[in-house]
N, C-alpha and C. Protein backbone atom coordinates (compact mmCIF):
# COMPACT_ATOMS: atom_id res chain seq x y z
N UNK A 1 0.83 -1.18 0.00
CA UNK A 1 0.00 0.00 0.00
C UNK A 1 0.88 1.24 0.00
N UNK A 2 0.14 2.43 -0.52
CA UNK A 2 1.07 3.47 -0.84
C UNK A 2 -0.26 4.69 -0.63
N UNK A 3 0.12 5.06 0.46
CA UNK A 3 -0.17 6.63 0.90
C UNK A 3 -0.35 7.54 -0.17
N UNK A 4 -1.03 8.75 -0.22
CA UNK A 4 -1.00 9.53 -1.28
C UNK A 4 -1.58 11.00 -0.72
N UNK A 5 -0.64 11.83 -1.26
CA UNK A 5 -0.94 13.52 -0.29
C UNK A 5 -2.12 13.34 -0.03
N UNK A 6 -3.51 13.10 -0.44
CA UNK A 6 -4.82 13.71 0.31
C UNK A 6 -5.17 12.95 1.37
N UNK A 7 -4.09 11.92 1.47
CA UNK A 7 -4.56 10.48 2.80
C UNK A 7 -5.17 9.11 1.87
N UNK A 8 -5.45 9.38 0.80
CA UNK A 8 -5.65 7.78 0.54
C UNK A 8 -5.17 7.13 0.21
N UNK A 9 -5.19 6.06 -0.10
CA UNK A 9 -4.56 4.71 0.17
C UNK A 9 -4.57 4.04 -1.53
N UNK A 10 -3.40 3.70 -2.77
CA UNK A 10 -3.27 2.96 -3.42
C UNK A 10 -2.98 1.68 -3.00
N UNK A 11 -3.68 0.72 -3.38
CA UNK A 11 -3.41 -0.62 -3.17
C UNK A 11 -2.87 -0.84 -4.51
N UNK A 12 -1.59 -1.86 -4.45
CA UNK A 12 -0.84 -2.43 -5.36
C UNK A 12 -1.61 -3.76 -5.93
N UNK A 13 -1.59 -4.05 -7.05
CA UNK A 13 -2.22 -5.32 -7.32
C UNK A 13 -1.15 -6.22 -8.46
N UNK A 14 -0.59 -7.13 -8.09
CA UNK A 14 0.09 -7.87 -8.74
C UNK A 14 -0.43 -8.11 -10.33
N UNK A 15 0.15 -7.22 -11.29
CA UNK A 15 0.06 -7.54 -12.84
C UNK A 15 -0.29 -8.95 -13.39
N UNK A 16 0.18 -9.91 -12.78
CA UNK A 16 0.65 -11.16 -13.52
C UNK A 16 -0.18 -11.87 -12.94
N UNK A 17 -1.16 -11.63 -11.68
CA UNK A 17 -2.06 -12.40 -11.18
C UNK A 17 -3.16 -12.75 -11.90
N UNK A 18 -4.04 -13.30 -12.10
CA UNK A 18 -5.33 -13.16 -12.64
C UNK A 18 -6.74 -12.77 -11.69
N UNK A 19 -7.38 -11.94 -11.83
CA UNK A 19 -8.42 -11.87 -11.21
C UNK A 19 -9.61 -12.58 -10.37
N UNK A 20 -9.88 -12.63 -9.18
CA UNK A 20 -11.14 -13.63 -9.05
C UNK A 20 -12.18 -13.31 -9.79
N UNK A 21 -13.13 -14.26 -9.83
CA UNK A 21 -14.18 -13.94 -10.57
C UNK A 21 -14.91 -13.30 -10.18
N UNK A 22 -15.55 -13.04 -8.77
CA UNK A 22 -16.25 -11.94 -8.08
C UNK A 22 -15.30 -10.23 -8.53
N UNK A 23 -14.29 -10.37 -8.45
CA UNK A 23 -13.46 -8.87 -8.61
C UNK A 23 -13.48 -8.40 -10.44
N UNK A 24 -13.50 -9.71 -11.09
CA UNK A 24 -13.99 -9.12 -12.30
C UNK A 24 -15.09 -9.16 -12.85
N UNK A 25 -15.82 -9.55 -11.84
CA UNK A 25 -17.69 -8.72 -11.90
C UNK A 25 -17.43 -7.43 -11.48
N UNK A 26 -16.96 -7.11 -10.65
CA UNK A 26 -16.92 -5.64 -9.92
C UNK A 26 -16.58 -4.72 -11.14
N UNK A 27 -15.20 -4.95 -11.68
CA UNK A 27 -14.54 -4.63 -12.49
C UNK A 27 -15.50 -4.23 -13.88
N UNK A 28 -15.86 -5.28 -14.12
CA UNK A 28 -17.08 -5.12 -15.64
C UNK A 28 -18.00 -4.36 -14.74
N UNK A 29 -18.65 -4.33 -13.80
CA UNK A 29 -20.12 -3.25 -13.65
C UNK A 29 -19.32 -1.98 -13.46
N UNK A 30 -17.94 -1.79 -12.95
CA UNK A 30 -17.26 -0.50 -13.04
C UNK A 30 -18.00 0.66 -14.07
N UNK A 31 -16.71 -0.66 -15.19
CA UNK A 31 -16.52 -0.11 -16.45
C UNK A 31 -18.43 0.20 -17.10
N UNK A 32 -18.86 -0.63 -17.02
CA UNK A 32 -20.11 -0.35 -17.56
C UNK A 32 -21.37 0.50 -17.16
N UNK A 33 -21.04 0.98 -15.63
CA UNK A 33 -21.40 2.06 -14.60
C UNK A 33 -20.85 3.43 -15.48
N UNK A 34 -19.46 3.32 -15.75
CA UNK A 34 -18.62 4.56 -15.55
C UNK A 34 -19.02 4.94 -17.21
N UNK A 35 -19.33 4.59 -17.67
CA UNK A 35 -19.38 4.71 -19.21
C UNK A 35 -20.74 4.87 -19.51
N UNK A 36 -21.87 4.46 -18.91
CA UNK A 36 -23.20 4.94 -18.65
C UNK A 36 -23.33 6.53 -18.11
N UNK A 37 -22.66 6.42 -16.89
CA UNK A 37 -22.80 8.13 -17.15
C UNK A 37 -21.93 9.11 -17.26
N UNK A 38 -21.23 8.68 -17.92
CA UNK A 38 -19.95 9.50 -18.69
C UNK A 38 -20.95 10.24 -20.23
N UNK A 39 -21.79 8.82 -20.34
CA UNK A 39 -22.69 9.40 -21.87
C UNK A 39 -23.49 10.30 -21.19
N UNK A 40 -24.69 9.85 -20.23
CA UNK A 40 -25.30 10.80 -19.65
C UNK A 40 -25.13 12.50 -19.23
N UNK A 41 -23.53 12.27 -18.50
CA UNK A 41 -22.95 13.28 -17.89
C UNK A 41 -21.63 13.83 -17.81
N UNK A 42 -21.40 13.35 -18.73
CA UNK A 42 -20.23 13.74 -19.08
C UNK A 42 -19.12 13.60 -17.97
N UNK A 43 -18.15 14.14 -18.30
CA UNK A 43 -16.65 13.31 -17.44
C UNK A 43 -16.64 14.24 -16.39
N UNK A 44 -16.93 15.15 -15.55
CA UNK A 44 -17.28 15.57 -14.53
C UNK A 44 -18.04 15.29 -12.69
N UNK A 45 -18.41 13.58 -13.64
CA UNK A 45 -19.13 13.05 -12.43
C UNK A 45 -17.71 12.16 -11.42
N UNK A 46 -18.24 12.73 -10.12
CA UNK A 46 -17.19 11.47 -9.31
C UNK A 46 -17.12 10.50 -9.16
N UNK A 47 -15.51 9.91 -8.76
CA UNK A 47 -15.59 8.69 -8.91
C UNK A 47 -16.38 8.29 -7.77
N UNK A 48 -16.49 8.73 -6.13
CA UNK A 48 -17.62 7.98 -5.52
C UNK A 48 -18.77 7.73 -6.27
N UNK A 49 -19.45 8.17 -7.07
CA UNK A 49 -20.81 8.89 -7.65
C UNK A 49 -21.01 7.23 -8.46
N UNK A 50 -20.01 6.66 -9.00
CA UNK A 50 -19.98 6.13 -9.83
C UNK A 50 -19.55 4.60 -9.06
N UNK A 51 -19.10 4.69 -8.08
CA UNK A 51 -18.88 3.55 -7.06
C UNK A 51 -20.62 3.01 -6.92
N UNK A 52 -21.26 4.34 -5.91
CA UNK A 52 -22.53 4.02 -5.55
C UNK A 52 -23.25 3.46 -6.47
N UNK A 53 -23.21 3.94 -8.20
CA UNK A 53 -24.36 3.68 -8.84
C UNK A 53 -24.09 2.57 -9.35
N UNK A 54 -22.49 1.93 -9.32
CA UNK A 54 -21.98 0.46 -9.51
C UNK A 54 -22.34 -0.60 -8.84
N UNK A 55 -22.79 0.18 -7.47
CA UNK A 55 -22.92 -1.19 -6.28
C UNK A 55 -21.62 -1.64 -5.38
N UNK A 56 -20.88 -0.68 -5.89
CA UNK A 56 -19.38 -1.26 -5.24
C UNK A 56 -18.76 -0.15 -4.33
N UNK A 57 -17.70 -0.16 -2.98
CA UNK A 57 -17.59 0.90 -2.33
C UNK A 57 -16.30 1.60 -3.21
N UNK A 58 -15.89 2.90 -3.08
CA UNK A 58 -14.83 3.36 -4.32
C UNK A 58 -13.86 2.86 -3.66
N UNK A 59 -13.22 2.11 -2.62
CA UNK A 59 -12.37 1.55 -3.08
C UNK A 59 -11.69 0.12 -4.25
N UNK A 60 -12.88 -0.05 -4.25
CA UNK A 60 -13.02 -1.10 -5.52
C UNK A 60 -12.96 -0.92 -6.73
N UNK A 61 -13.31 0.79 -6.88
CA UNK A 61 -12.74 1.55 -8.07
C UNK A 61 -11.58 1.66 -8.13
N UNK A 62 -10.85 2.13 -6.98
CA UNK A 62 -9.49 3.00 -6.96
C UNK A 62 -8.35 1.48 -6.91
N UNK A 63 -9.19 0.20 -6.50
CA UNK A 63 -8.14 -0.92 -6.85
C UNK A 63 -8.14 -0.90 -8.19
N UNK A 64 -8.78 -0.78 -8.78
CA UNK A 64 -8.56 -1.30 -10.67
C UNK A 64 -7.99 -0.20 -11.32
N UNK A 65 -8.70 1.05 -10.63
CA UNK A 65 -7.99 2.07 -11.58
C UNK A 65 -7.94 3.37 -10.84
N UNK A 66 -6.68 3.89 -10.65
CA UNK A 66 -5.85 4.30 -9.89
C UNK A 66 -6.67 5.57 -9.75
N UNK A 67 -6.91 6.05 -10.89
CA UNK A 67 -7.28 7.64 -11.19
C UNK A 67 -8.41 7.44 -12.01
N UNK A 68 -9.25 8.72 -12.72
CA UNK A 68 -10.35 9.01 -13.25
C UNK A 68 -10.12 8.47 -14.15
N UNK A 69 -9.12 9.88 -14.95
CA UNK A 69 -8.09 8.91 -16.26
C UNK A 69 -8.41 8.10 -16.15
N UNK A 70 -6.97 6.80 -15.79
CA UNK A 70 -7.32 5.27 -15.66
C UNK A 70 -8.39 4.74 -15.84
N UNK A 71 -9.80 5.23 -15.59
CA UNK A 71 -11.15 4.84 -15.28
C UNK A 71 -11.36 4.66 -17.37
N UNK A 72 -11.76 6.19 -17.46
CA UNK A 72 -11.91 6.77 -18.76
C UNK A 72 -10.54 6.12 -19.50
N UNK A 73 -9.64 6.18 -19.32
CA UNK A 73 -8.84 5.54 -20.44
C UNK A 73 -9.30 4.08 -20.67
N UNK A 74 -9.45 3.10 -19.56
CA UNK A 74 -10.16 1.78 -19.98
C UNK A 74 -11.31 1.62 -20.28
N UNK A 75 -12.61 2.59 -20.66
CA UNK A 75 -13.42 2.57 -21.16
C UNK A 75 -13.41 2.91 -22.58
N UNK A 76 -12.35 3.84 -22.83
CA UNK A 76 -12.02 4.38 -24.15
C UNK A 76 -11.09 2.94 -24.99
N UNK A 77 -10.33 2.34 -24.29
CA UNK A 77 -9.72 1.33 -24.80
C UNK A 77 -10.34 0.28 -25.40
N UNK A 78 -11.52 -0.29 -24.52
CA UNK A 78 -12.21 -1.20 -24.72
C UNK A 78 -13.21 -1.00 -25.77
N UNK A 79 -13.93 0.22 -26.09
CA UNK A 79 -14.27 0.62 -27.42
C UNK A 79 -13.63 0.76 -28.20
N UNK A 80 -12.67 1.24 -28.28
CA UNK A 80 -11.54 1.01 -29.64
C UNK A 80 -11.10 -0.39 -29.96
N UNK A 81 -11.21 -1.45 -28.81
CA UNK A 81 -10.25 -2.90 -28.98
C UNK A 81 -12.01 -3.11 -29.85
N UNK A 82 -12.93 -3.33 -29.31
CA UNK A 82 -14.13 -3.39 -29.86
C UNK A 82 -14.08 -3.30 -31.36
N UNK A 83 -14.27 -1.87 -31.88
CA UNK A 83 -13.82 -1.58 -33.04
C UNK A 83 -12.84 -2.34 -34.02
N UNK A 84 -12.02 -2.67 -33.54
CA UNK A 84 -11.01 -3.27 -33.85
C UNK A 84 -10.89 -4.77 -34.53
N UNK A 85 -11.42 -5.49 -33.03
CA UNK A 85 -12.47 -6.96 -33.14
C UNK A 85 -13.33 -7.06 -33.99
N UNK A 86 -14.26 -5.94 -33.98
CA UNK A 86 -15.37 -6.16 -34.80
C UNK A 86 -15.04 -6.21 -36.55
N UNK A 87 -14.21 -5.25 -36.82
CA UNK A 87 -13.61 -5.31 -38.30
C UNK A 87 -12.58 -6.52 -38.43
N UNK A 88 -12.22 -7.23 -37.61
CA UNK A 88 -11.41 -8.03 -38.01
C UNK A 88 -12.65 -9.02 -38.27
N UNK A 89 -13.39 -9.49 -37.50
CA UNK A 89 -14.96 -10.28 -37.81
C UNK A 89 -15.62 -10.21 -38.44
N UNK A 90 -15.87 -9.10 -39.26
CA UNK A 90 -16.81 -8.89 -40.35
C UNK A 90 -16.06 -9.17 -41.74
N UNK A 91 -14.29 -9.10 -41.42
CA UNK A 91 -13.51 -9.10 -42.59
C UNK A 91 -13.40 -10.98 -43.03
N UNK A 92 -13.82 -11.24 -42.41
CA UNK A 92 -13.85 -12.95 -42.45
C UNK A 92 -14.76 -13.35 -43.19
N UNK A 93 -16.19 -12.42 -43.32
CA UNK A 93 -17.46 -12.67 -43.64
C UNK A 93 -17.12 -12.95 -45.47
N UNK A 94 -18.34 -13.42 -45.69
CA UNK A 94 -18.02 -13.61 -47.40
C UNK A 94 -18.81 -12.36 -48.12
N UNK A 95 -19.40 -11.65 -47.60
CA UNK A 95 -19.94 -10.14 -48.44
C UNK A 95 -18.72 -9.35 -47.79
N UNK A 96 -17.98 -8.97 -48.57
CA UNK A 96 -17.18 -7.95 -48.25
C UNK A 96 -17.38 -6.37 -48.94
N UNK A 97 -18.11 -6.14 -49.49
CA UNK A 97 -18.88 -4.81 -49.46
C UNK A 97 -19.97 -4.78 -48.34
N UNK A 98 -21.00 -5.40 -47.90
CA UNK A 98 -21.82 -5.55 -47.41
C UNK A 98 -20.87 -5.15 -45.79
N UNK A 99 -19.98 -6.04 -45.27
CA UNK A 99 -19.16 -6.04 -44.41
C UNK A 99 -18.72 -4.86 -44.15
N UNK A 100 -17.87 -4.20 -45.29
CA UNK A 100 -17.53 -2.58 -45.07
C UNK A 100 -18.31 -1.81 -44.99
N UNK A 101 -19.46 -1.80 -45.62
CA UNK A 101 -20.12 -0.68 -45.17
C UNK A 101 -21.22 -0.51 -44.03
N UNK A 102 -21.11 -1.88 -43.21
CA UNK A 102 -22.16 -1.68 -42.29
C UNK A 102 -21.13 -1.99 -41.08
N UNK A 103 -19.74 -1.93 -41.48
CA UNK A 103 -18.35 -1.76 -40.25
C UNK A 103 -18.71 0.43 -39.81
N UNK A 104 -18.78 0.91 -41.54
CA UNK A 104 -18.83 2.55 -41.50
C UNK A 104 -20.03 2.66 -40.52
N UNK A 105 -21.08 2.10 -40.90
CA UNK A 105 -22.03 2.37 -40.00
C UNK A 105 -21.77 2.39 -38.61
N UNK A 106 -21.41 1.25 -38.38
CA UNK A 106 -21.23 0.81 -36.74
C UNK A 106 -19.95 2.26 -36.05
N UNK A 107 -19.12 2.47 -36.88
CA UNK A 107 -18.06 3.55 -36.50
C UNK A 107 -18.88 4.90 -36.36
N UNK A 108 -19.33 5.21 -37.27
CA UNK A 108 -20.25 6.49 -37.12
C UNK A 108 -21.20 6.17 -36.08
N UNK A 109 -22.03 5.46 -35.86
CA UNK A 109 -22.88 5.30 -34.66
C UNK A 109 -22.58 5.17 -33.57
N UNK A 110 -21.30 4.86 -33.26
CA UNK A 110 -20.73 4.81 -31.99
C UNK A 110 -20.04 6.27 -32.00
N UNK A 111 -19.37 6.85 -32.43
CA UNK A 111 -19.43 8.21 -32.38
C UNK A 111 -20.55 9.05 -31.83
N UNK A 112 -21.55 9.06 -32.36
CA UNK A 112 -23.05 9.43 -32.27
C UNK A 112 -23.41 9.35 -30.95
N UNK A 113 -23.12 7.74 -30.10
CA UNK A 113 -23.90 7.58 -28.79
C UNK A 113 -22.72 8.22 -27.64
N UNK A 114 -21.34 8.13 -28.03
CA UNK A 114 -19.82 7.99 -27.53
C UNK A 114 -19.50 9.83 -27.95
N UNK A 115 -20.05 10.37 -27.81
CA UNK A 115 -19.43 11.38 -28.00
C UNK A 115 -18.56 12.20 -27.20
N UNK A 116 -18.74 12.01 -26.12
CA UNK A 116 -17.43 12.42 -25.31
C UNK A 116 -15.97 11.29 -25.41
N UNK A 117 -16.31 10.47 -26.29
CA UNK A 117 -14.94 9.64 -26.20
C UNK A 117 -14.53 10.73 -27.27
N UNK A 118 -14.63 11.07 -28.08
CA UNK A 118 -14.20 11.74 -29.10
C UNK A 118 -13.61 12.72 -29.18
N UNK A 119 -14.78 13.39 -27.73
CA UNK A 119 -14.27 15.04 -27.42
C UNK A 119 -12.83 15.11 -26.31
N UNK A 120 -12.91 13.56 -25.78
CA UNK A 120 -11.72 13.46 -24.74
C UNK A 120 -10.31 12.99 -25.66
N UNK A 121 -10.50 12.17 -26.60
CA UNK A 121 -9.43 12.22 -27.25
C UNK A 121 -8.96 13.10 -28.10
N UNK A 122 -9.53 13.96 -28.45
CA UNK A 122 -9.10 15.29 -29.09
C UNK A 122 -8.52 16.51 -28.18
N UNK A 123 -8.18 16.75 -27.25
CA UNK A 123 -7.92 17.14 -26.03
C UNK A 123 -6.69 16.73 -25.45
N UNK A 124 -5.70 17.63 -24.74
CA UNK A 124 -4.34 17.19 -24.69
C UNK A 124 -4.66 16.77 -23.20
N UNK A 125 -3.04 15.63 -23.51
CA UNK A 125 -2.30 15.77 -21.54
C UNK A 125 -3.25 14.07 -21.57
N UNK A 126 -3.25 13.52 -22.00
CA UNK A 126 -3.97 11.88 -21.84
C UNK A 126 -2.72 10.92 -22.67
N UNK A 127 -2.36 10.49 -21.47
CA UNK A 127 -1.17 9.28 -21.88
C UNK A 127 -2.14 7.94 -22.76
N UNK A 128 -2.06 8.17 -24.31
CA UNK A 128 -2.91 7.02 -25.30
C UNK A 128 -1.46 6.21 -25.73
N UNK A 129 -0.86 6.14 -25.27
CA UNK A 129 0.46 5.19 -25.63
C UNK A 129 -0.60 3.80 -25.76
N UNK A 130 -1.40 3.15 -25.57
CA UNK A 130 -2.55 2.02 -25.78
C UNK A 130 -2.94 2.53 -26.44
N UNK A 131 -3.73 3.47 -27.01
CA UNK A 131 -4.33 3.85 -28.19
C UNK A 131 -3.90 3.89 -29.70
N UNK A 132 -2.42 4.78 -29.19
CA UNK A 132 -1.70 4.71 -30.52
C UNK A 132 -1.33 3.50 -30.75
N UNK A 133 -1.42 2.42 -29.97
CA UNK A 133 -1.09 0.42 -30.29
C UNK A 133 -2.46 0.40 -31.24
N UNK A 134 -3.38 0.66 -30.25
CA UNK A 134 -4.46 0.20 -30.80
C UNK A 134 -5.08 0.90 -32.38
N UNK A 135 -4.87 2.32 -32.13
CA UNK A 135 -4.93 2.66 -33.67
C UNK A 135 -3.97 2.10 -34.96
N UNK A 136 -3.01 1.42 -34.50
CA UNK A 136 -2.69 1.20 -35.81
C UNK A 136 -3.36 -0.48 -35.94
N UNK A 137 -3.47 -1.54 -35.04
CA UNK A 137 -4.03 -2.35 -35.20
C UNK A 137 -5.98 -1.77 -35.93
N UNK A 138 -6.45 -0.56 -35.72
CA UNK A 138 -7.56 -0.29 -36.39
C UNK A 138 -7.25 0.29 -38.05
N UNK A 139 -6.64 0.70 -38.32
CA UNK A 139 -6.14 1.03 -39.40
C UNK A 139 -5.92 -0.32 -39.95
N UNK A 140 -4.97 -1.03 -39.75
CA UNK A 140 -4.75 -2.64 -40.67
C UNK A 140 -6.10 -3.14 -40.72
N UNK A 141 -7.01 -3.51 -39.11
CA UNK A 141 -8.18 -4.14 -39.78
C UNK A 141 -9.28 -3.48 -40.97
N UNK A 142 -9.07 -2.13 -40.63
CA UNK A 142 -9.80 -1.30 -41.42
C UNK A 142 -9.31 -1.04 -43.28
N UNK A 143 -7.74 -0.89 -43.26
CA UNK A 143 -7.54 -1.97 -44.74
C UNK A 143 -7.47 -2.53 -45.27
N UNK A 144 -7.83 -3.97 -44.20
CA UNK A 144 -7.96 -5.11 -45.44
C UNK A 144 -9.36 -4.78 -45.54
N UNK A 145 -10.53 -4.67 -44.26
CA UNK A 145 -12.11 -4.23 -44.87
C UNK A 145 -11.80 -3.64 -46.15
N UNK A 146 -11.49 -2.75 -46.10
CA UNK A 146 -11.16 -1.81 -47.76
C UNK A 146 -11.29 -2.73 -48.75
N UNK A 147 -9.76 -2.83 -48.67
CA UNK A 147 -8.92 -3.96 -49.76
C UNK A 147 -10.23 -5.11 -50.34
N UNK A 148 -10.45 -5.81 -49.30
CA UNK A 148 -12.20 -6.85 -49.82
C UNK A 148 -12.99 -6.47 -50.83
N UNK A 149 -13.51 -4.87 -50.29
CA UNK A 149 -14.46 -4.30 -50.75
C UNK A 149 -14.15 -3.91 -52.06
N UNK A 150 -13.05 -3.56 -51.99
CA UNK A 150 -12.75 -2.96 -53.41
C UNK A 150 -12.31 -4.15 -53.91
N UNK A 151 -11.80 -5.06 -53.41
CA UNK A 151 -11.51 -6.33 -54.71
C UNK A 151 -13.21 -7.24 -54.82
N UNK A 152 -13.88 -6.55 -54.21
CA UNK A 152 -15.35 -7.62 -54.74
C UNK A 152 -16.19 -6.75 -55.53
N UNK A 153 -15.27 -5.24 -55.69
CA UNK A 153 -16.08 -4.31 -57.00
C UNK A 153 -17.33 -3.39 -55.96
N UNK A 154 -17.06 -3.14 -54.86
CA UNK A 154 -17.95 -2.33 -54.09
C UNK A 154 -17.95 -1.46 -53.36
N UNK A 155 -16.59 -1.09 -53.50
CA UNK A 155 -15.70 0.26 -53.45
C UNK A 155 -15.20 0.88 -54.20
N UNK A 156 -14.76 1.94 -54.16
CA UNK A 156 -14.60 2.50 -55.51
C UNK A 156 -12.82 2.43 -54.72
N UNK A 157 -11.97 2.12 -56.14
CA UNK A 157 -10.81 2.10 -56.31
C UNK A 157 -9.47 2.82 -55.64
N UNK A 158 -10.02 4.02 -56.19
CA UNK A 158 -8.95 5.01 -55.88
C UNK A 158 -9.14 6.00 -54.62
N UNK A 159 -10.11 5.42 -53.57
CA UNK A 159 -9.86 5.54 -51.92
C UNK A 159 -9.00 4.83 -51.35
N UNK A 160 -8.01 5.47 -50.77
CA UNK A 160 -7.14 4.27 -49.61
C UNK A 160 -7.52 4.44 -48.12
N UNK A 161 -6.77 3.63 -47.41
CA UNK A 161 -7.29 3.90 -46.20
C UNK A 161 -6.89 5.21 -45.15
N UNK A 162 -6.26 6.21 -46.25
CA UNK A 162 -5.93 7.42 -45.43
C UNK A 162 -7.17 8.37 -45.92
N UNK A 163 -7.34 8.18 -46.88
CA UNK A 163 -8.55 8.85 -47.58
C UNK A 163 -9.68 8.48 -46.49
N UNK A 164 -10.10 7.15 -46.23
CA UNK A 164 -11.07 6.27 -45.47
C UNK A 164 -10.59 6.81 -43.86
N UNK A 165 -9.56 7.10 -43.52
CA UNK A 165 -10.01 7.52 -41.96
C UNK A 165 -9.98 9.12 -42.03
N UNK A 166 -9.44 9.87 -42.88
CA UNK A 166 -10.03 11.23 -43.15
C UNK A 166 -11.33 11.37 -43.18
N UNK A 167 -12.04 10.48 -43.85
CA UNK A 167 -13.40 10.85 -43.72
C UNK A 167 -14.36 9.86 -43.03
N UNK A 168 -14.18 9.64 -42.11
CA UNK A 168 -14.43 9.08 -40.93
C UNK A 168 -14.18 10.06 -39.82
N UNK A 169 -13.50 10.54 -39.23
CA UNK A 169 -12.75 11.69 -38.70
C UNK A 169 -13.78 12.64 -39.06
N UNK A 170 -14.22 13.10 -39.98
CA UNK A 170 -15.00 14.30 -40.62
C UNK A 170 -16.58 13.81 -40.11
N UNK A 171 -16.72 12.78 -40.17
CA UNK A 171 -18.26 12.18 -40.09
C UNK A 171 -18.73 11.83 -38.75
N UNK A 172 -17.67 11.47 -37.59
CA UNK A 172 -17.50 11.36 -36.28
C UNK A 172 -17.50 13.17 -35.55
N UNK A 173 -16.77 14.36 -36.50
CA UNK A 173 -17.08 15.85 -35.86
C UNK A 173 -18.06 16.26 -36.41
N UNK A 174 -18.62 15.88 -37.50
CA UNK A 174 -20.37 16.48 -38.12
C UNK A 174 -21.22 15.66 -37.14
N UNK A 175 -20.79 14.21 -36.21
CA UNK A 175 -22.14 13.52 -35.53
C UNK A 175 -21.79 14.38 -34.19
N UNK A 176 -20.72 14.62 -33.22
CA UNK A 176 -20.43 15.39 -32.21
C UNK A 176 -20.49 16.94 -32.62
N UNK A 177 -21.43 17.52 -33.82
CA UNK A 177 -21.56 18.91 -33.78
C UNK A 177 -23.21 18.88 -34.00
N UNK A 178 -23.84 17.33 -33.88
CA UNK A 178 -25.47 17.61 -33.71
C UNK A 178 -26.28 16.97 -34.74
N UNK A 179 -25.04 16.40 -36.44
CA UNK A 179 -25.68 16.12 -37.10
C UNK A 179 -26.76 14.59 -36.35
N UNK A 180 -27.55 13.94 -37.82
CA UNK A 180 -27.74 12.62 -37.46
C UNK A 180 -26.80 10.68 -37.82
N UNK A 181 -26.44 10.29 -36.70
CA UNK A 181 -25.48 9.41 -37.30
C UNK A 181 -25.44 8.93 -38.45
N UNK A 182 -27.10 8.02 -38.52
CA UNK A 182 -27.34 7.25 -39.64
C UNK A 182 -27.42 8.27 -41.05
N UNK A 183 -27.32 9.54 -41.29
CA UNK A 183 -27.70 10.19 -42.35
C UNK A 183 -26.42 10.60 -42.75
N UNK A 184 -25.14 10.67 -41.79
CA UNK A 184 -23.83 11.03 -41.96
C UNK A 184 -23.40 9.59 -42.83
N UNK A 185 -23.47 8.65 -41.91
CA UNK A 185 -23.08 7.07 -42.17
C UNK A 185 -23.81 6.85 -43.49
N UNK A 186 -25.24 7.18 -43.94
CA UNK A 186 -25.34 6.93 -45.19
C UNK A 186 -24.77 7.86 -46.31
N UNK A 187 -24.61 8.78 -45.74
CA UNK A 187 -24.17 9.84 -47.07
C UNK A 187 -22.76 9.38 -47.44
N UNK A 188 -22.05 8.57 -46.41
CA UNK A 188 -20.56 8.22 -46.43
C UNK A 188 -20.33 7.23 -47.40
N UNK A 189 -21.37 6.61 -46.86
CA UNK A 189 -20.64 4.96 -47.54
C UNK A 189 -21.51 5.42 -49.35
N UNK A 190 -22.71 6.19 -49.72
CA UNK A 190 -23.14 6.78 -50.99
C UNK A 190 -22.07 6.86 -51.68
N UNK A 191 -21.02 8.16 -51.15
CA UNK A 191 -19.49 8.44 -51.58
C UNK A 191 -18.76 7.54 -51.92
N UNK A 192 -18.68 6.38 -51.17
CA UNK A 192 -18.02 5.50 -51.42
C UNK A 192 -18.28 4.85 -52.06
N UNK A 193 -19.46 3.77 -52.56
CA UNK A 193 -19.93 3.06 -53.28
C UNK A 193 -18.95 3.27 -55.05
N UNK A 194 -18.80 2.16 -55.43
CA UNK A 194 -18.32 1.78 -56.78
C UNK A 194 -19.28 2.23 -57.75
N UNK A 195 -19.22 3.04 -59.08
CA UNK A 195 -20.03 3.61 -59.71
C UNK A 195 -20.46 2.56 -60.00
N UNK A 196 -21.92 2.82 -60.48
CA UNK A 196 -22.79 1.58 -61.29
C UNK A 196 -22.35 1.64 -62.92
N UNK A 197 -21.71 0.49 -63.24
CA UNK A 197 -21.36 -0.18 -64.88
C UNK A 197 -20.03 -0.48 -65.15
């Protein structure tokens, strides 16, 4: 245990251990507490606030995750590994147009409900050293999606995947400035579509 100027108490937890199963129930209603009203209320709410509405006392927070950060960075992680997963799963599928463009969907719509993940990663002073792992693992799954699409004739050609997260990027700040997801997400993948003949 390790003291900390305001008087509380870090508990150390051995990395290499694995979790009981009761502590990673705690752990999942955390995360799924803290991310409920993070949408609601944005990142301002406390971490007691978020203990109580978990069911758990905050020190059960402050074992898993040290700080707020910490809190919000593993909620932000786990949507991005999400993301990530999910395009590698759909890239398996045998419609690979069909696959890409209802991967765009799912990206724009989570933007849409997630909008403070968006507004927090755009915002300095947040150690994403995991993120920047994880973005480039989203980028590869997100070019071979491409690559499919355009080799099954349902993309148009001469987009790459820098083109494809530019405008993604653009369609994620038009859904966090009020537009509607699904009307962004369709106008996107329209653009994209392989001309007809």
């Amino acid at each position: 245990m390790a003291p900390c100027e305001d008087g509380s108490v870090v508990v150390e937890q051995d990395a290499n251990r694995p979790l009981r199963a009761d502590a990673q129930r705690n752990r999942a209603r955390v995360l799924e507490t803290a991310e409920q009203v993070f949408v609601a209320e944005g990142l301002s709410v406390r971490v007691d606030e978020i203990a109580r509405r978990a069911g758990v006392g905050v020190g059960t927070v402050y074992r898993h995750f040290p700080t707020k950060d910490a809190l919000f960075e593993a909620i932000v992680t786990d949507r991005v590994q999400w993301l990530v997963d999910e395009a590698r799963s759909l890239g398996a599928g045998d419609d690979p147009g069909g696959a890409f463009f209802r991967y765009l969907h799912d990206v724009v719509e989570l933007a849409a409900v997630n909008k403070w993940i968006f507004d927090a990663l755009t915002g300095t002073g947040r150690d994403a050293r995991k993120l920047v792992e994880l973005g480039g693992q989203f980028r590869e799954a997100l070019g071979e999606l491409l690559a499919r699409a355009q080799a099954a004739g349902a993309v148009r050609d001469d987009v790459s995947v820098t083109d494809l997260k530019g405008l993604l990027t653009g369609a994620q700040v038009a859904v966090r400035d009020g537009a509607v997801g699904g009307v962004v997400a369709d106008v996107l993948c329209t653009g994209l579509r392989s001309p007809p003949g």
